[in-house]
Protein backbone atom coordinates (compact mmCIF):
# COMPACT_ATOMS: atom_id res chain seq x y z
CA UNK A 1 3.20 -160.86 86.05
CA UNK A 2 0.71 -159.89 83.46
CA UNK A 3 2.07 -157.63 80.63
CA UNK A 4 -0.47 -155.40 80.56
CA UNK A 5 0.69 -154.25 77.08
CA UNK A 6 0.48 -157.59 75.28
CA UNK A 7 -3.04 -157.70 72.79
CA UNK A 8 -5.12 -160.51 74.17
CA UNK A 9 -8.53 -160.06 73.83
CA UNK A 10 -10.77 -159.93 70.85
CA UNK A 11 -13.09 -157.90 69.67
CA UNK A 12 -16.21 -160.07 70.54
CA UNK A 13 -14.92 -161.00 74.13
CA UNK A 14 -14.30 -157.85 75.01
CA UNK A 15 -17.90 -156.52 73.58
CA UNK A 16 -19.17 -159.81 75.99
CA UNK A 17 -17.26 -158.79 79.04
CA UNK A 18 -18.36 -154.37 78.64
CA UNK A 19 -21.60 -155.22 77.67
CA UNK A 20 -21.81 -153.07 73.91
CA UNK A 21 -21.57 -154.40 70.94
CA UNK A 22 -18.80 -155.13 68.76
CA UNK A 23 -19.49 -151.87 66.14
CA UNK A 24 -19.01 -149.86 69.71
CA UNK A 25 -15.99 -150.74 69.90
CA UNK A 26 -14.78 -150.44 66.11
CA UNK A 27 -16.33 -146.99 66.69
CA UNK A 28 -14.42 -145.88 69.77
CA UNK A 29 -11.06 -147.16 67.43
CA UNK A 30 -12.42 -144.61 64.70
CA UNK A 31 -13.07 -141.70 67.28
CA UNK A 32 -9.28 -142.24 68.49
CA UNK A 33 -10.78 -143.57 71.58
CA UNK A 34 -8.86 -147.10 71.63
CA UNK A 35 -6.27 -148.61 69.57
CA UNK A 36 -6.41 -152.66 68.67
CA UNK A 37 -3.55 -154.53 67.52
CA UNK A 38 -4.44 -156.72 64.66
CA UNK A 39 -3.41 -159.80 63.86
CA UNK A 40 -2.23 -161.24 60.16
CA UNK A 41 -5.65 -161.68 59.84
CA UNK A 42 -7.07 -158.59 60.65
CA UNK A 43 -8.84 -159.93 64.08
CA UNK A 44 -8.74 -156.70 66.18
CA UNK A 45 -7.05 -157.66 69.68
CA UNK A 46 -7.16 -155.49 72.90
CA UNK A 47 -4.84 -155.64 76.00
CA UNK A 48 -5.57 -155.26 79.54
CA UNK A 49 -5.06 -151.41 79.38
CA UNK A 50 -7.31 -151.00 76.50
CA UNK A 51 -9.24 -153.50 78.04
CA UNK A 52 -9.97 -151.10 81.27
CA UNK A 53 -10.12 -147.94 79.18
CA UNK A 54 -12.98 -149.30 76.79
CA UNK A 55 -14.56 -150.33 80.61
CA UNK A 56 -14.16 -146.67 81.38
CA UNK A 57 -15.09 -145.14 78.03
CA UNK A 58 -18.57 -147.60 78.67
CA UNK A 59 -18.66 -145.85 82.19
CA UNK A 60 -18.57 -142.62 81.33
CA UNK A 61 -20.44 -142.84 78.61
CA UNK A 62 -23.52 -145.15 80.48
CA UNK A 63 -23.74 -144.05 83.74
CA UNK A 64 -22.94 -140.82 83.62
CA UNK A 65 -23.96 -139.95 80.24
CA UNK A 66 -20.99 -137.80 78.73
CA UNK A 67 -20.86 -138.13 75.18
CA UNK A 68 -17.84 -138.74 73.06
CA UNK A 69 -16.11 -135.31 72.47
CA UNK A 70 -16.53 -135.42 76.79
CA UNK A 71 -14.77 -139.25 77.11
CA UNK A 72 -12.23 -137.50 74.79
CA UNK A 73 -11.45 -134.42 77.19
CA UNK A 74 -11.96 -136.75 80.04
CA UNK A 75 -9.36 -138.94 78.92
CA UNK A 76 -6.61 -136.51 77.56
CA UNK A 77 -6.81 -135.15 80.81
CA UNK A 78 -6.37 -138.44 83.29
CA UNK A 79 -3.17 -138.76 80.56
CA UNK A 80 -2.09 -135.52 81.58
CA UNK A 81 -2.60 -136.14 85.21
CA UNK A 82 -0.58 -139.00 84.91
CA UNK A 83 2.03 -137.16 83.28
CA UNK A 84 2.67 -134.78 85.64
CA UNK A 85 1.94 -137.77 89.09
CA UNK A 86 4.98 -139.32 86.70
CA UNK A 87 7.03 -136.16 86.75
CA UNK A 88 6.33 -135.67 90.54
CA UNK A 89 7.22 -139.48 91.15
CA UNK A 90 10.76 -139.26 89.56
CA UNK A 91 11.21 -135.67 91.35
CA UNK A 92 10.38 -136.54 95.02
CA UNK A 93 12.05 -139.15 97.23
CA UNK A 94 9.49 -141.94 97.98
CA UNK A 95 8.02 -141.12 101.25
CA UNK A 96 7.42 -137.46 100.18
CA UNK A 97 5.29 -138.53 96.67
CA UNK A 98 3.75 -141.38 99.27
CA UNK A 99 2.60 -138.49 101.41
CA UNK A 100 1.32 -136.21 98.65
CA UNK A 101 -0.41 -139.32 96.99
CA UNK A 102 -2.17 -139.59 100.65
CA UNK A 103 -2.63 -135.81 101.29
CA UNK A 104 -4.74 -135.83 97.87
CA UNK A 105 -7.05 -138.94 98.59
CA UNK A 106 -8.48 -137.24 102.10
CA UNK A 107 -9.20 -133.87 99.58
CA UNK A 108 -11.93 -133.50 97.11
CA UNK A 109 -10.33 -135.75 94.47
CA UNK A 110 -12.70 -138.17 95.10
CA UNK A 111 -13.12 -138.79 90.95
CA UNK A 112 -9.91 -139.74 90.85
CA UNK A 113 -8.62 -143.41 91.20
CA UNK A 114 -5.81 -143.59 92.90
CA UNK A 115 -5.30 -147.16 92.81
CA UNK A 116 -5.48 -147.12 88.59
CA UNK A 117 -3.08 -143.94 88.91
CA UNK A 118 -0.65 -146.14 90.75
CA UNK A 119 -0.62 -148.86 88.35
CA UNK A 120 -0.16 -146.84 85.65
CA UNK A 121 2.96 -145.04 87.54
CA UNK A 122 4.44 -148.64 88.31
């Protein structure tokens, strides 16, 4: 299994893979966006999860044109959604969480993704 935790990828590979340029990213790290790991060297290094949430700061910020106070907001408030799908995990037995998890996807929440939110609770 992949430890989604462990710094990996650097700073030009990841600016490859999102399509922006490496100062984008050294400017999402000072906005408070993303956080690299460094290396003794200084070489900025990015995990899978910061890996997806620069590909979702890109998102937001591309295709739907949200600026950078917005991708803040946006994402203090998936953290706090998965707070509280964390909270509601360790409350509820396992077939009632599985059922509210279910209930949600056929409602309105179509913004959210469930599958991410499920990783993230795992």
């Amino acid at each position: 299994m992949i430890d989604e935790k462990k710094p990996v990828y650097m700073i030009g590979i990841v600016a490859k893979l999102v399509g922006v340029h490496p100062q984008t990213l050294r400017f999402y790290e000072k906005e408070g966006l993303i956080k690299a790991a460094r290396t003794e060297g200084q070489t900025r290094l990015y995990s899978e999860r910061e890996f997806r949430k620069i590909r979702r700061i890109v998102y937001l910020t591309r295709e739907k044109g949200i600026n950078i106070a917005g991708v803040k907001e946006i994402l203090k408030l998936e953290e706090d959604i998965l707070t509280i799908f964390t909270i509601l995990k360790n409350m509820l037995d396992k077939e009632t969480f599985e059922s509210l998890l279910e209930t949600l996807k056929e409602t309105s929440f179509k913004s959210l993704d469930f599958d991410e939110l499920l990783k993230k609770l795992k």
